[in-house]
N, C-alpha and C. Protein backbone atom coordinates (compact mmCIF):
# COMPACT_ATOMS: atom_id res chain seq x y z
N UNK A 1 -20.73 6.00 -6.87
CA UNK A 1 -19.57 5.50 -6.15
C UNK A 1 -18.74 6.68 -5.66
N UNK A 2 -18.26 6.76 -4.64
CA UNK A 2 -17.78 7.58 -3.92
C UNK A 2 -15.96 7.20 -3.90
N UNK A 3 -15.17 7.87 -4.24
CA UNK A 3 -13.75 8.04 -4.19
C UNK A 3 -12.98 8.44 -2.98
N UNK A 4 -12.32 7.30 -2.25
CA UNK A 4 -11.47 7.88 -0.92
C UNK A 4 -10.20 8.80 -1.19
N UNK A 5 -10.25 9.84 -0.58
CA UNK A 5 -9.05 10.85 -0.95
C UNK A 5 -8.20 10.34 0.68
N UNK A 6 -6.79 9.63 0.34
CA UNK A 6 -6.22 9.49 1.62
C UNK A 6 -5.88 10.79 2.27
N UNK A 7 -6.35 10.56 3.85
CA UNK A 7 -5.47 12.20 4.59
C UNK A 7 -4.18 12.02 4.94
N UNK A 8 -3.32 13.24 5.01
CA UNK A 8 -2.48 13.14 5.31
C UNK A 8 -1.50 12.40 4.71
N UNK A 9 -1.58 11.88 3.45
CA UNK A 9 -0.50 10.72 2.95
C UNK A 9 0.42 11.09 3.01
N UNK A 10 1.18 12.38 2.28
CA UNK A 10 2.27 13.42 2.26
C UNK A 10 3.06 12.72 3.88
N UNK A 11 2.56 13.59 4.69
CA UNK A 11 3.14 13.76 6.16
C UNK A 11 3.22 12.36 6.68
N UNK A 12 2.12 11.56 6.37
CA UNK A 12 2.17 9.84 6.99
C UNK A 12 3.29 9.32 6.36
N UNK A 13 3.46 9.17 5.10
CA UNK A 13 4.56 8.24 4.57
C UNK A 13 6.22 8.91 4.63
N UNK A 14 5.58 10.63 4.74
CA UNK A 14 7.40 10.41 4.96
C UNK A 14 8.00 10.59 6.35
N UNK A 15 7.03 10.44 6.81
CA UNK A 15 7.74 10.60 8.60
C UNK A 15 7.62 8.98 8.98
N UNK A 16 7.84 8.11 8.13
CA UNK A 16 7.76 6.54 7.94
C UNK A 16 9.50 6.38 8.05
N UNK A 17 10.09 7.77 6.55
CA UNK A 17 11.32 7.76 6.25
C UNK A 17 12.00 6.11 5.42
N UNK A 18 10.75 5.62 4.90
CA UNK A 18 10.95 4.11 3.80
C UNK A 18 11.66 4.67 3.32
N UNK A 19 12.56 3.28 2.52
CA UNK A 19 13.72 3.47 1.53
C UNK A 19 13.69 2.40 0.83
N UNK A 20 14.29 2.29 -0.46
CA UNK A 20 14.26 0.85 -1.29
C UNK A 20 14.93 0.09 0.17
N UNK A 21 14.08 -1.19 -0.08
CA UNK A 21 14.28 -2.19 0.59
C UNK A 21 13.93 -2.42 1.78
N UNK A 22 13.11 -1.32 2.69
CA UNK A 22 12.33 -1.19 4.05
C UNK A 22 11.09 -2.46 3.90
N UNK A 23 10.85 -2.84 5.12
CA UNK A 23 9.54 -4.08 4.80
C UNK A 23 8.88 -2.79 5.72
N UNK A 24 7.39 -3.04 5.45
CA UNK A 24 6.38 -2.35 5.82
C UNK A 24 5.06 -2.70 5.81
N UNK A 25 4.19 -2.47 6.94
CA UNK A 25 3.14 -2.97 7.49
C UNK A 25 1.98 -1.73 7.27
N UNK A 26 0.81 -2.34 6.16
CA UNK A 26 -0.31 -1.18 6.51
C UNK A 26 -1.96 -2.13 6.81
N UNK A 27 -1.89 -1.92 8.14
CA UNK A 27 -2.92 -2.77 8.68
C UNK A 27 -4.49 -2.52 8.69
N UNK A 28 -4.26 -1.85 7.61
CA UNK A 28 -5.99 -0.90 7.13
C UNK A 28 -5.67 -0.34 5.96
N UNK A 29 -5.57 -1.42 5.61
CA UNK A 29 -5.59 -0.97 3.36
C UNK A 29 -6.48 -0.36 2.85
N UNK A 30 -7.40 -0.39 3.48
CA UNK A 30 -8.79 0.45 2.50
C UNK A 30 -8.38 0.41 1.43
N UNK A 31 -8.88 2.08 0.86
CA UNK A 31 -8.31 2.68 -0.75
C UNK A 31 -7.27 2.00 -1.05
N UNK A 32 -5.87 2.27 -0.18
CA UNK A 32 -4.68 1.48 -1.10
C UNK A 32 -3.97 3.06 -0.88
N UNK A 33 -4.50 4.25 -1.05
CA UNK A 33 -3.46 5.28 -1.27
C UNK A 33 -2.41 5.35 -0.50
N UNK A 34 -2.59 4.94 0.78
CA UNK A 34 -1.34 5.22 1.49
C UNK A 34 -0.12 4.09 1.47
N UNK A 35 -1.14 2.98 1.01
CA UNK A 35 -0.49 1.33 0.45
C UNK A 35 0.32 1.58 -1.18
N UNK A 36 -0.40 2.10 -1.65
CA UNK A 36 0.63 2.40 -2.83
C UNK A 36 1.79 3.64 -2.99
N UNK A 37 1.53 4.38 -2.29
CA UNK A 37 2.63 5.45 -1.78
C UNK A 37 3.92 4.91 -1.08
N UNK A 38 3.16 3.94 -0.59
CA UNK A 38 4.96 3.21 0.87
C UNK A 38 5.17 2.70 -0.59
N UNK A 39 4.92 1.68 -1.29
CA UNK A 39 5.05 0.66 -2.34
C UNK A 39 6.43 1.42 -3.24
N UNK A 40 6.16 3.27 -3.58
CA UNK A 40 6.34 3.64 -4.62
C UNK A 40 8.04 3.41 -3.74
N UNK A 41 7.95 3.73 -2.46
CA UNK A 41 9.12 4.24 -1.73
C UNK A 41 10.17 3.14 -1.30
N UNK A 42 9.31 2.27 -1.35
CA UNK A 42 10.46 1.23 -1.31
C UNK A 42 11.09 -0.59 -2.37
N UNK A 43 10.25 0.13 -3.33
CA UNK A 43 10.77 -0.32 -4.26
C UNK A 43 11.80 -0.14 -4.90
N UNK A 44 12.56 -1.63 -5.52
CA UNK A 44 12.31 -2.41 -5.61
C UNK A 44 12.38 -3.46 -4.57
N UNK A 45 13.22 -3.69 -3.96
CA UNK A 45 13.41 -4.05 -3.36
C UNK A 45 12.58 -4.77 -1.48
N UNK A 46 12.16 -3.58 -1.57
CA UNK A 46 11.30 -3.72 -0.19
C UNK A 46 9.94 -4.63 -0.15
N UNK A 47 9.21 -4.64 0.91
CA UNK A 47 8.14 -5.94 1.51
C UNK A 47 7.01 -5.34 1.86
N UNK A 48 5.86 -4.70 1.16
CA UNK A 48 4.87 -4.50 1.87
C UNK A 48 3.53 -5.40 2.37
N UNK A 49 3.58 -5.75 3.65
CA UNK A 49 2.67 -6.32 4.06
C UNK A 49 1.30 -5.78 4.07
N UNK A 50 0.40 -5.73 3.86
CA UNK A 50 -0.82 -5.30 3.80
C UNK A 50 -2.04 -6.26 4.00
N UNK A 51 -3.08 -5.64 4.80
CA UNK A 51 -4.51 -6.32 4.98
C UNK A 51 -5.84 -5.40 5.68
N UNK A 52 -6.65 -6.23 5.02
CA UNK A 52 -7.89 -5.22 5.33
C UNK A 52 -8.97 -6.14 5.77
N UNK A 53 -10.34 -5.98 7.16
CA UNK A 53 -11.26 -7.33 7.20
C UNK A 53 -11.89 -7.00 5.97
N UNK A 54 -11.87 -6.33 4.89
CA UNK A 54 -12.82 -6.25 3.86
C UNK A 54 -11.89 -6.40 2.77
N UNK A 55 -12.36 -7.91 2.31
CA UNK A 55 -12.04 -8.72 1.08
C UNK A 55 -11.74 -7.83 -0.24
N UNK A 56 -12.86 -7.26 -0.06
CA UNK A 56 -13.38 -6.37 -1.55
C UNK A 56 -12.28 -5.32 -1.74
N UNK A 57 -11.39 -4.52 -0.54
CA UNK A 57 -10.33 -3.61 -0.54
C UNK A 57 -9.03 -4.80 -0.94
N UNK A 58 -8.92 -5.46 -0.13
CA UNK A 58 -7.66 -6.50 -0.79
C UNK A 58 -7.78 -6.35 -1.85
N UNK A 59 -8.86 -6.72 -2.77
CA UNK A 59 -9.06 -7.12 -4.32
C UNK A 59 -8.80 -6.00 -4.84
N UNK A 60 -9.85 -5.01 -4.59
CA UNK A 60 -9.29 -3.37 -5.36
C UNK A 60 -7.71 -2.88 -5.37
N UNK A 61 -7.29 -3.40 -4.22
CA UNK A 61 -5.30 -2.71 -4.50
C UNK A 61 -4.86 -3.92 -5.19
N UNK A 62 -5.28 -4.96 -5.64
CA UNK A 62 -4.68 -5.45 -6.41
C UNK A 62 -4.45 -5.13 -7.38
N UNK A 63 -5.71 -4.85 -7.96
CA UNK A 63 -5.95 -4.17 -9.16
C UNK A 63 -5.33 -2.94 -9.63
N UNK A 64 -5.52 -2.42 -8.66
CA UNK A 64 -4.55 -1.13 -8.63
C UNK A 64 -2.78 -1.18 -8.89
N UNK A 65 -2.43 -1.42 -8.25
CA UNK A 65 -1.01 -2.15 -8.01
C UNK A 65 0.06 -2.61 -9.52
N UNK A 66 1.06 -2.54 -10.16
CA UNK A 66 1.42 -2.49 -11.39
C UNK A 66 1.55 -4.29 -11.18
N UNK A 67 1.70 -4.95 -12.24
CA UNK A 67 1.50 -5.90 -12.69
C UNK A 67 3.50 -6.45 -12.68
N UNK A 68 4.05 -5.73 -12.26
CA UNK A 68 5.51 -6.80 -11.97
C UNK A 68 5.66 -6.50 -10.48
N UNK A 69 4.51 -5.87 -9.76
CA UNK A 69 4.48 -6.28 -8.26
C UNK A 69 4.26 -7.54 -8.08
N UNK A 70 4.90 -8.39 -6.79
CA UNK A 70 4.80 -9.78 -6.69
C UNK A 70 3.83 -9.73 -5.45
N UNK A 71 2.35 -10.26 -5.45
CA UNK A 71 1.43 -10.20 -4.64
C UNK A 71 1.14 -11.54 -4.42
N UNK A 72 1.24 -11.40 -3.43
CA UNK A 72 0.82 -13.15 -2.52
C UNK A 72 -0.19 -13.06 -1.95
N UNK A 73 -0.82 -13.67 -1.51
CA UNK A 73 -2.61 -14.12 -1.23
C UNK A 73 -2.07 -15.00 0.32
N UNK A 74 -2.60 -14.95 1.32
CA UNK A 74 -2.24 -15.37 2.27
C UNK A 74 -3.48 -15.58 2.91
């Protein structure tokens, strides 16, 4: 099994400039790294929307993801 190293996460998420409570859109979840990086930044408070056409990545950032995140299935 092969491990995705996100590029660029550093420079992507903070030229985003999230803050607790920003809603935010990542429309290619893959890995999740750059999905759990916005997450860290705008919590608690904030909305991350996320989706991927591959089921199997939804499921993996779930997993990933801490357990008093509130994840909805849509």
């Amino acid at each position: 099994m092969t491990v995705h190293k996100s590029v660029l996460l550093k420079e992507t998420v903070e030229a985003l400039n999230l803050k607790n409570g920003s809603i935010a859109v990542d429309a290619t979840l893959g890995g999740g790294g750059h999905g759990l990086e916005i997450l860290k930044r705008i919590s608690p408070d904030g909305k991350l929307i996320a989706f991927d056409q591959d089921e199997r990545a939804v499921e993996a950032f779930r997993k990933r993801v801490s357990d008093d995140a509130e994840l909805k299935k849509n």
